[in-house]
PDB file of N, CA and C in Angstrom:
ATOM      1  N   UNK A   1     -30.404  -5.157  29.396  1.00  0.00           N
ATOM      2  CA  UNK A   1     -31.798  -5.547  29.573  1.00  0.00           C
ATOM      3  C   UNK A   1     -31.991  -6.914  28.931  1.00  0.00           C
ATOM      4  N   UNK A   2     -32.740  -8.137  29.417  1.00  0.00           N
ATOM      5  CA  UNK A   2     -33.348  -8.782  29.035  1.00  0.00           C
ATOM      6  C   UNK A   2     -34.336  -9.005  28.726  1.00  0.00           C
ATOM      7  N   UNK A   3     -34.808  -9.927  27.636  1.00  0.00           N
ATOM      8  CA  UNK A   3     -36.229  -9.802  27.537  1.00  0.00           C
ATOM      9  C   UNK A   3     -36.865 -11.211  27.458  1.00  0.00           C
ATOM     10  N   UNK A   4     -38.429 -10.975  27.647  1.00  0.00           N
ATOM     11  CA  UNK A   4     -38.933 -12.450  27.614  1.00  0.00           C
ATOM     12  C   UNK A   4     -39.841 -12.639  26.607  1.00  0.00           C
ATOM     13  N   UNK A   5     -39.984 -13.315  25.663  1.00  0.00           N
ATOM     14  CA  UNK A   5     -41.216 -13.306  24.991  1.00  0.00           C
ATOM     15  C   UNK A   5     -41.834 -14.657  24.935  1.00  0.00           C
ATOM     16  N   UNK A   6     -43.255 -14.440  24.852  1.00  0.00           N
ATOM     17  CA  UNK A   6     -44.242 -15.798  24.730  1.00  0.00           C
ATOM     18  C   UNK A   6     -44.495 -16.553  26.489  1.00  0.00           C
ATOM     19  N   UNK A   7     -44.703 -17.794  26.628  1.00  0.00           N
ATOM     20  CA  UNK A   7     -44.569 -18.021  28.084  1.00  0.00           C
ATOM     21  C   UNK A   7     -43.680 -18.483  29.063  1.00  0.00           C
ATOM     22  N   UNK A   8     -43.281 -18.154  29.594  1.00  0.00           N
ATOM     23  CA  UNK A   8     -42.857 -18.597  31.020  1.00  0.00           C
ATOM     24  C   UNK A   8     -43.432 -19.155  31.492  1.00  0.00           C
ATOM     25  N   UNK A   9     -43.679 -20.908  31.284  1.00  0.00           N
ATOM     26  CA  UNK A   9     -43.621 -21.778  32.196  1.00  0.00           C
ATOM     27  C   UNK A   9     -42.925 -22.825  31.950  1.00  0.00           C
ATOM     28  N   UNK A  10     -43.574 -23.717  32.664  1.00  0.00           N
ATOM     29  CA  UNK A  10     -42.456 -25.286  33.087  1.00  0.00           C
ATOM     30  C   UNK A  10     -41.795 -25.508  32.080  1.00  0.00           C
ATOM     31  N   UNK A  11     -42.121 -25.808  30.735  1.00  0.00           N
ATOM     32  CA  UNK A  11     -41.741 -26.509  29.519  1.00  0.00           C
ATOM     33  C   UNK A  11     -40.361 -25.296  29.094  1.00  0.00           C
ATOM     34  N   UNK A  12     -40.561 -23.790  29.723  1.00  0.00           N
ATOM     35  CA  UNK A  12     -39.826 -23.283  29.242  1.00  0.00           C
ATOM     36  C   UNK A  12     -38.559 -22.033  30.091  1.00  0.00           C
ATOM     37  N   UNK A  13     -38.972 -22.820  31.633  1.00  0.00           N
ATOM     38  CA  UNK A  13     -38.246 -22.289  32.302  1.00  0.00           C
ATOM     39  C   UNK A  13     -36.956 -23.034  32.529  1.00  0.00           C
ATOM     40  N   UNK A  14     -36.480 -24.164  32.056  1.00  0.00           N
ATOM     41  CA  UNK A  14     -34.913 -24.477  32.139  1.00  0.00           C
ATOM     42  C   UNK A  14     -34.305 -23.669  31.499  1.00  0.00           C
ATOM     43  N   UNK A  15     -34.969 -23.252  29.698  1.00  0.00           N
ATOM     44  CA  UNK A  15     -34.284 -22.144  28.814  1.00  0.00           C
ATOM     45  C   UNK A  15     -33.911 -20.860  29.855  1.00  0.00           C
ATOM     46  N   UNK A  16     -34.915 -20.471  30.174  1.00  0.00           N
ATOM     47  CA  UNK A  16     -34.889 -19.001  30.830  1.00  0.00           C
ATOM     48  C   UNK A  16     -34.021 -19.035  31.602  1.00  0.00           C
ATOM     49  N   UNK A  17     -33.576 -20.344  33.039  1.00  0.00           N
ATOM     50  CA  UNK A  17     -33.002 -20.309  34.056  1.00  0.00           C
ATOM     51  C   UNK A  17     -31.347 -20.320  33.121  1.00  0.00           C
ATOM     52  N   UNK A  18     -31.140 -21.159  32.634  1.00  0.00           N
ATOM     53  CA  UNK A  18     -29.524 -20.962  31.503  1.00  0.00           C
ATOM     54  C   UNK A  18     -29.785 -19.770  31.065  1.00  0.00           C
ATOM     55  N   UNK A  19     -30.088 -19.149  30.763  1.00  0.00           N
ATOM     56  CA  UNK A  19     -30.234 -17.911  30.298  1.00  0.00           C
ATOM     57  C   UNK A  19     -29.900 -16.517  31.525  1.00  0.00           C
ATOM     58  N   UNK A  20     -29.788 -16.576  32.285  1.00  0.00           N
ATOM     59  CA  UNK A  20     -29.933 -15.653  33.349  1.00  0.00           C
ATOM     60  C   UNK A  20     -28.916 -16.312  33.837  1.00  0.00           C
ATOM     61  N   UNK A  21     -27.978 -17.696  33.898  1.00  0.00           N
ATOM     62  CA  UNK A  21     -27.238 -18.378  34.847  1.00  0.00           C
ATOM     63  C   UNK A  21     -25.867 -17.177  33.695  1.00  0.00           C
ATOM     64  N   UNK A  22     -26.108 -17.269  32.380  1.00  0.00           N
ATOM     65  CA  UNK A  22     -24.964 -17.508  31.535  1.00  0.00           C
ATOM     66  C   UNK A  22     -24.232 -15.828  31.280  1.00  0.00           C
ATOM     67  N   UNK A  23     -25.112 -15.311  32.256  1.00  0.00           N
ATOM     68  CA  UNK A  23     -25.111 -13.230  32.268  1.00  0.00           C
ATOM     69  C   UNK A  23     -23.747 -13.586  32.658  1.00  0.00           C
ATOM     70  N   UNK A  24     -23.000 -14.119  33.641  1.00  0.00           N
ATOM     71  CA  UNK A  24     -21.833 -14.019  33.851  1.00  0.00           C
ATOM     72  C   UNK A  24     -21.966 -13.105  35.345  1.00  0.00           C
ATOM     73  N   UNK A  25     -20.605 -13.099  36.154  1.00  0.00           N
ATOM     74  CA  UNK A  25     -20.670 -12.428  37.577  1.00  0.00           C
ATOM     75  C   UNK A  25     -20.280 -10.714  37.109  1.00  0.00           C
ATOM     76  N   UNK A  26     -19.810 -10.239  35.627  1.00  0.00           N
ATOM     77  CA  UNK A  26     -19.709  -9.084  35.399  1.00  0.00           C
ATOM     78  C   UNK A  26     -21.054  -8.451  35.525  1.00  0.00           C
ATOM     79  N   UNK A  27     -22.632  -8.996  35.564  1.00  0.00           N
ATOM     80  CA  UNK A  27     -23.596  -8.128  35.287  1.00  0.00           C
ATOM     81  C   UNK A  27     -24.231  -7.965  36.772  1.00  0.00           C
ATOM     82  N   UNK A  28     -24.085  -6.811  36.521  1.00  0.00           N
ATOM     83  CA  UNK A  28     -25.005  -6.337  38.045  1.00  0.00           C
ATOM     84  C   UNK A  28     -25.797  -6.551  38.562  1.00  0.00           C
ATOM     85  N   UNK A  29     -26.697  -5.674  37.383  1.00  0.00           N
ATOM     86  CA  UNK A  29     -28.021  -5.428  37.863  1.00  0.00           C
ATOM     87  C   UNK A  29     -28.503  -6.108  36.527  1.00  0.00           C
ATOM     88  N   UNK A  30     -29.695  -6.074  36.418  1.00  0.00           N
ATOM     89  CA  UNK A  30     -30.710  -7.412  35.657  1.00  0.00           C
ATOM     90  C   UNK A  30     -32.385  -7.171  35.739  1.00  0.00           C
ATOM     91  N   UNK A  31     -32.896  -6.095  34.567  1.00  0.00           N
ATOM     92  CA  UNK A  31     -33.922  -5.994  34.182  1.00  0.00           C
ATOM     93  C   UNK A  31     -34.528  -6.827  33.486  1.00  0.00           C
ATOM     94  N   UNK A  32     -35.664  -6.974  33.533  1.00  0.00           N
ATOM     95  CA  UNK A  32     -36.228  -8.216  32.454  1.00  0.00           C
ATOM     96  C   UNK A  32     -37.382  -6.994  31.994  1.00  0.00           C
ATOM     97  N   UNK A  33     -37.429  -7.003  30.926  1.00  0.00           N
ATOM     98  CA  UNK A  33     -38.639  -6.691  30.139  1.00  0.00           C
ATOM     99  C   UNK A  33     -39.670  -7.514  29.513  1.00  0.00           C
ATOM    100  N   UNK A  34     -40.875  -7.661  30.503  1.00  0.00           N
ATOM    101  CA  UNK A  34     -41.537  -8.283  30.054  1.00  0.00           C
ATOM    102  C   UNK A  34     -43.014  -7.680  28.972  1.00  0.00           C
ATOM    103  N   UNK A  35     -42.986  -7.170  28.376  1.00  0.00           N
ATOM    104  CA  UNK A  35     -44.056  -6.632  27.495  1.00  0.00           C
ATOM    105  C   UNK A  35     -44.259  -7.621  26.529  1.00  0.00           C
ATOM    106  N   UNK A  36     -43.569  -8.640  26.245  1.00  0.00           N
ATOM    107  CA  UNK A  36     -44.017  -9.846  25.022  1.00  0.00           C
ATOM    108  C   UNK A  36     -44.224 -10.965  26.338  1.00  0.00           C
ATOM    109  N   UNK A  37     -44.378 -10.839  27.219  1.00  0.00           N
ATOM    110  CA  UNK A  37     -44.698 -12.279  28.282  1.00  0.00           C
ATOM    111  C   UNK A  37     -46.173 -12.318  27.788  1.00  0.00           C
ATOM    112  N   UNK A  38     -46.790 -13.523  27.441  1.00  0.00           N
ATOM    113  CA  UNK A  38     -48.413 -13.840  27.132  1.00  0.00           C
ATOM    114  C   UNK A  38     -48.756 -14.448  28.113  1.00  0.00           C
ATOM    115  N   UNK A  39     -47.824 -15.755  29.038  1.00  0.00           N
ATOM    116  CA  UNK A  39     -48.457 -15.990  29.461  1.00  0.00           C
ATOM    117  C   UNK A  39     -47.347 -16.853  31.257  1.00  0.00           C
ATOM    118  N   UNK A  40     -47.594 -16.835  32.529  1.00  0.00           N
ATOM    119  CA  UNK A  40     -46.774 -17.326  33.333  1.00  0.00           C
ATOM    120  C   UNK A  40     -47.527 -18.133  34.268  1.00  0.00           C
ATOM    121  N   UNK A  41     -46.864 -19.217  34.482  1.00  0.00           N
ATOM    122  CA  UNK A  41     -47.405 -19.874  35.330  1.00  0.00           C
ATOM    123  C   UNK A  41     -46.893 -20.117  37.076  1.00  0.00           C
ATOM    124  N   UNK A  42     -46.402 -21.033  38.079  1.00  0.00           N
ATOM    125  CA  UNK A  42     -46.048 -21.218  39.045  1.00  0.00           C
ATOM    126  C   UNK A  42     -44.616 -21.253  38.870  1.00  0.00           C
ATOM    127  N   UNK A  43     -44.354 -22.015  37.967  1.00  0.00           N
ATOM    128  CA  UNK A  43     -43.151 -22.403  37.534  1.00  0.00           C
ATOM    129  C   UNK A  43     -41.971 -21.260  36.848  1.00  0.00           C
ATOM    130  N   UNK A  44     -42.663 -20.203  36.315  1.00  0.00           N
ATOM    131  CA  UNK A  44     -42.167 -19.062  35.972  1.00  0.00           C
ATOM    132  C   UNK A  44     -42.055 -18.046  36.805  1.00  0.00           C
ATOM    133  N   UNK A  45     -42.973 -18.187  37.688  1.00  0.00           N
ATOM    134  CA  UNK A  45     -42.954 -17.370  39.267  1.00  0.00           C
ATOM    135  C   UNK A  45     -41.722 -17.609  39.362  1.00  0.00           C
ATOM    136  N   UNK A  46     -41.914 -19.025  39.656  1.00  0.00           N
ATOM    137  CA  UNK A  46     -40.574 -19.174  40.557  1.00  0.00           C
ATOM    138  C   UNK A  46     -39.221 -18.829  39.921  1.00  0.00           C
ATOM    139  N   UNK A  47     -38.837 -19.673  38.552  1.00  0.00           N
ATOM    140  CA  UNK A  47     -37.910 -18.748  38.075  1.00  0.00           C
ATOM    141  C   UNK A  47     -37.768 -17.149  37.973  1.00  0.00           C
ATOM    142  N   UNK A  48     -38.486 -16.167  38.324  1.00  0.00           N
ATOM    143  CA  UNK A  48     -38.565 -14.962  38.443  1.00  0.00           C
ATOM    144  C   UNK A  48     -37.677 -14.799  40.070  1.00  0.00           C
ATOM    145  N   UNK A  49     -38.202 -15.261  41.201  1.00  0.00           N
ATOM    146  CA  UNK A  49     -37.472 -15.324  42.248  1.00  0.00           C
ATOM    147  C   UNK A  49     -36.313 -15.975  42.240  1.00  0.00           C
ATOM    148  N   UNK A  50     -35.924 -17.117  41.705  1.00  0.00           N
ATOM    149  CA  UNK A  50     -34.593 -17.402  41.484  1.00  0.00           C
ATOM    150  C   UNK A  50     -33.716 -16.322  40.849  1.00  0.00           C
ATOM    151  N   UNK A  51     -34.253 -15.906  39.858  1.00  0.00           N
ATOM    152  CA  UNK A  51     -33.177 -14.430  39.228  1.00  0.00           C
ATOM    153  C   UNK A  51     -33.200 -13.585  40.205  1.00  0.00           C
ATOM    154  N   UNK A  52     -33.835 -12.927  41.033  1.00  0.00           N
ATOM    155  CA  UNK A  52     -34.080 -12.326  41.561  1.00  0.00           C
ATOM    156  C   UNK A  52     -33.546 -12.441  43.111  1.00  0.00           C
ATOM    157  N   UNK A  53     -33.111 -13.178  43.304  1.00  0.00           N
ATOM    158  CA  UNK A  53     -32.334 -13.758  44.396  1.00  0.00           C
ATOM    159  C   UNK A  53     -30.931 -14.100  43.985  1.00  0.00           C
ATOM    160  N   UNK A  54     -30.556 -14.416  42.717  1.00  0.00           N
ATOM    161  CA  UNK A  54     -29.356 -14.405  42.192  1.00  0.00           C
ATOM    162  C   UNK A  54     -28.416 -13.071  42.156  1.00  0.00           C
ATOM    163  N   UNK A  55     -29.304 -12.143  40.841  1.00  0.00           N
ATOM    164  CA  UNK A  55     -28.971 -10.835  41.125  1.00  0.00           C
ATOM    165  C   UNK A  55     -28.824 -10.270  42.227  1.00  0.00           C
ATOM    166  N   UNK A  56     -29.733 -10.262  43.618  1.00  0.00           N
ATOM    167  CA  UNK A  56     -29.782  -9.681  44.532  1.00  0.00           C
ATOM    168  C   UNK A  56     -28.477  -9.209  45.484  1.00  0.00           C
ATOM    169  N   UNK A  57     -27.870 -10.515  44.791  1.00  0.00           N
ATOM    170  CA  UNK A  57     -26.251 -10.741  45.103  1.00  0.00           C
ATOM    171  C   UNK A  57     -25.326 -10.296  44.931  1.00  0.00           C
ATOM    172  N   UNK A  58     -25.483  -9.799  43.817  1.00  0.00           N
ATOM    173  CA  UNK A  58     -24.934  -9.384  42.722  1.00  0.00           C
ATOM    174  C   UNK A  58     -25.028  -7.472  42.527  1.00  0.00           C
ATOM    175  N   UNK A  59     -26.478  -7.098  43.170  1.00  0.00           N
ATOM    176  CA  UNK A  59     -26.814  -5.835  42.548  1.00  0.00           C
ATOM    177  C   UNK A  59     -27.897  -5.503  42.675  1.00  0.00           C
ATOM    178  N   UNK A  60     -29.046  -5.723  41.499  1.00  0.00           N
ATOM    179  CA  UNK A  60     -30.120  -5.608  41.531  1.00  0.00           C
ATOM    180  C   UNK A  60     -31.084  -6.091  40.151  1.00  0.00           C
ATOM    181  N   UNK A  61     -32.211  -5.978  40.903  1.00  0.00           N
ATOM    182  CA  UNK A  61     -33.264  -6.899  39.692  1.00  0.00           C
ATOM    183  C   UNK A  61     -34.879  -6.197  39.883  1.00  0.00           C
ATOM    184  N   UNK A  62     -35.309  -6.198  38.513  1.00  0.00           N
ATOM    185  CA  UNK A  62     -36.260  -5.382  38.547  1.00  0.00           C
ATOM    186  C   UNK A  62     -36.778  -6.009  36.752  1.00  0.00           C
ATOM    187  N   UNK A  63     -38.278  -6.142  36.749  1.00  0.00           N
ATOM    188  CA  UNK A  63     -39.045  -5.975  35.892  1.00  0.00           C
ATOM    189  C   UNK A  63     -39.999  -5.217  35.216  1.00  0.00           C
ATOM    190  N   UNK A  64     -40.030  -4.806  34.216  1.00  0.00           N
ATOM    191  CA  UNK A  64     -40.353  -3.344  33.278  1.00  0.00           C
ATOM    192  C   UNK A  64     -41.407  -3.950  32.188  1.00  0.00           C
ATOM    193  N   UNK A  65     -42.182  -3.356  31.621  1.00  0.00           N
ATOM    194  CA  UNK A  65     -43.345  -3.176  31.178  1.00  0.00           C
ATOM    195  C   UNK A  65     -43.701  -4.465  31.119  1.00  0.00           C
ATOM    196  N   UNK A  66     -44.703  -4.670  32.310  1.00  0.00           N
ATOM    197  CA  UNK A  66     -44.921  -5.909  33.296  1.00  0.00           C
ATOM    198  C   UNK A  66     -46.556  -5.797  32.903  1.00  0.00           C
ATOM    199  N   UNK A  67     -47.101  -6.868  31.590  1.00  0.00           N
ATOM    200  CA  UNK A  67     -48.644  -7.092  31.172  1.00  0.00           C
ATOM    201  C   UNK A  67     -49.373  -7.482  32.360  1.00  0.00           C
ATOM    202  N   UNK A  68     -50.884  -7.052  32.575  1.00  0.00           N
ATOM    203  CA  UNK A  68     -51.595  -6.831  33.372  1.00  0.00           C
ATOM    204  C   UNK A  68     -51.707  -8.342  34.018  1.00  0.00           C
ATOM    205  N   UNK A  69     -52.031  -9.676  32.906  1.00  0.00           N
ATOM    206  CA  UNK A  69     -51.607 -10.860  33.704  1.00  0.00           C
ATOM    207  C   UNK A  69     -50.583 -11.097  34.677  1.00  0.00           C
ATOM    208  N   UNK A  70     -49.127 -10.989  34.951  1.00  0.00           N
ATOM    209  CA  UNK A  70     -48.054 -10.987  35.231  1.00  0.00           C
ATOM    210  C   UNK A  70     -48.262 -10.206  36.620  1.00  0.00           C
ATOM    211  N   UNK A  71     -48.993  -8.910  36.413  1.00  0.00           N
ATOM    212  CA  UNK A  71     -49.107  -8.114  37.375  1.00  0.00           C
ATOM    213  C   UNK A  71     -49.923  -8.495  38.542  1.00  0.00           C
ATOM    214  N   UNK A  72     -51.230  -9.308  37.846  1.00  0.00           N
ATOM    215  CA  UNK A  72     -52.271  -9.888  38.946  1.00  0.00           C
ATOM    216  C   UNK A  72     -51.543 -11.149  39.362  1.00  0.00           C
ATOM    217  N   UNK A  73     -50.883 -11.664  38.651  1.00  0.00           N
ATOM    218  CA  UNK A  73     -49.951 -12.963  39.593  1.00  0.00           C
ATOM    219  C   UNK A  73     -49.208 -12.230  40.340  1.00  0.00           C
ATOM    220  N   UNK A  74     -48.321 -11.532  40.494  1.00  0.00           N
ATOM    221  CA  UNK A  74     -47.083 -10.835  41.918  1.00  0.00           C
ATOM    222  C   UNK A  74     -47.831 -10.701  42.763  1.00  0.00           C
ATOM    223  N   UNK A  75     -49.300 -10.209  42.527  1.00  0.00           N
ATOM    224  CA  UNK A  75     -49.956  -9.478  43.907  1.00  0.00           C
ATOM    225  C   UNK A  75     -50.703 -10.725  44.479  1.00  0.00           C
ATOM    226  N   UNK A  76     -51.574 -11.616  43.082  1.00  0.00           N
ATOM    227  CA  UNK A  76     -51.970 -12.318  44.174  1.00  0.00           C
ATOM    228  C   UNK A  76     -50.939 -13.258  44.703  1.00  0.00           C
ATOM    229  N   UNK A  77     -49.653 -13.543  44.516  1.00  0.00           N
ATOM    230  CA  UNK A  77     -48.657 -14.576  45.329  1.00  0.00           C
ATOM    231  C   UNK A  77     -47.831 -13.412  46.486  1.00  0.00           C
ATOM    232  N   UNK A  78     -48.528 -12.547  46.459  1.00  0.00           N
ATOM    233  CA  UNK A  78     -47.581 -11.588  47.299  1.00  0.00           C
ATOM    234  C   UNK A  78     -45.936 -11.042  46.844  1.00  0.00           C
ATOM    235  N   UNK A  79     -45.546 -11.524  45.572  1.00  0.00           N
ATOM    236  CA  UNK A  79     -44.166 -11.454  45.173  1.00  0.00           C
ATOM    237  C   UNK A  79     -44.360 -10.175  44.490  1.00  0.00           C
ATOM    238  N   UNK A  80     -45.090  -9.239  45.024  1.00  0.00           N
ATOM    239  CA  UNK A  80     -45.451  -8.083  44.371  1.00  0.00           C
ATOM    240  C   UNK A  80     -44.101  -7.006  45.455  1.00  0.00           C
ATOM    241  N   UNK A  81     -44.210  -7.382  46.455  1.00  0.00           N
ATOM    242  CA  UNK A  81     -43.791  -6.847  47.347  1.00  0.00           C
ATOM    243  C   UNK A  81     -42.093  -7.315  47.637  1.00  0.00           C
ATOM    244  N   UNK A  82     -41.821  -8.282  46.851  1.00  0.00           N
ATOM    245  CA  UNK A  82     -40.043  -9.101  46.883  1.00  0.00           C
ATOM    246  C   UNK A  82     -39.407  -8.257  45.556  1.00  0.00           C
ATOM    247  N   UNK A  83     -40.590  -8.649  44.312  1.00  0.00           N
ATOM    248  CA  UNK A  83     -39.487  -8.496  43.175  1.00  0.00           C
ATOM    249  C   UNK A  83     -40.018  -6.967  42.600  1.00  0.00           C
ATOM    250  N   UNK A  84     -39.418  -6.035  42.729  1.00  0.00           N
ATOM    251  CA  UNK A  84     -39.781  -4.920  42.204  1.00  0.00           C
ATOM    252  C   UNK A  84     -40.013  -4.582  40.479  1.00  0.00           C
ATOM    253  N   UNK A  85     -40.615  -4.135  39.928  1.00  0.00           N
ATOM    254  CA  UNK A  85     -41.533  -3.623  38.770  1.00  0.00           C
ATOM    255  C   UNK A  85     -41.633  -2.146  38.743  1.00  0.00           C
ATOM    256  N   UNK A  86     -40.540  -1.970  37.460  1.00  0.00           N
ATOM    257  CA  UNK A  86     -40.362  -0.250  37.319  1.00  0.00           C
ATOM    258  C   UNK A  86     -41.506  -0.024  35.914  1.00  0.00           C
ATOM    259  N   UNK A  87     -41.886   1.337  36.120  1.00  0.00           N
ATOM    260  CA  UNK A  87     -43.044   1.761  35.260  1.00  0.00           C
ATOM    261  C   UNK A  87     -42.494   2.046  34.193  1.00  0.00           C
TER     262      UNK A  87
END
């Protein structure tokens, strides 16, 4: 499991994207736990679909205790319906 804390955006999605590049081709599948995310912007969207299209490759990808902000962004960008969110 991975985790994210604080925000996901621009200033801090190169970290995140090395971070998810550096899992290596041994990891499958690729949860992110987001329960410390405060705050995401466009830019963190998108790194969310980049992992998520990486893994996909790989296995599978899924995000877990997903704060109510986070949640109203997937639905309203429709990526509610690409990147799956386990309860």
């Amino acid at each position: 499991m991975f985790s994210v804390s604080g925000a996901l955006v621009r200033e801090t999605a190169a970290e995140f994207e090395t971070a998810v590049k550096s899992l290596g081709e041994m990891i499958k599948d690729l949860v992110i736990d987001c329960a410390k995310m405060t705050f995401i912007d466009s830019e963190g969207l998108r790194q969310l679909v980049i992992a998520q299209k990486l893994m996909e490759k790989r296995g599978g990808f899924a995000l877990v205790r997903v704060p109510g902000a986070l949640s109203e962004a997937l639905q309203r960008t429709g990526l509610a319906q690409r990147i799956k969110v386990l309860s």
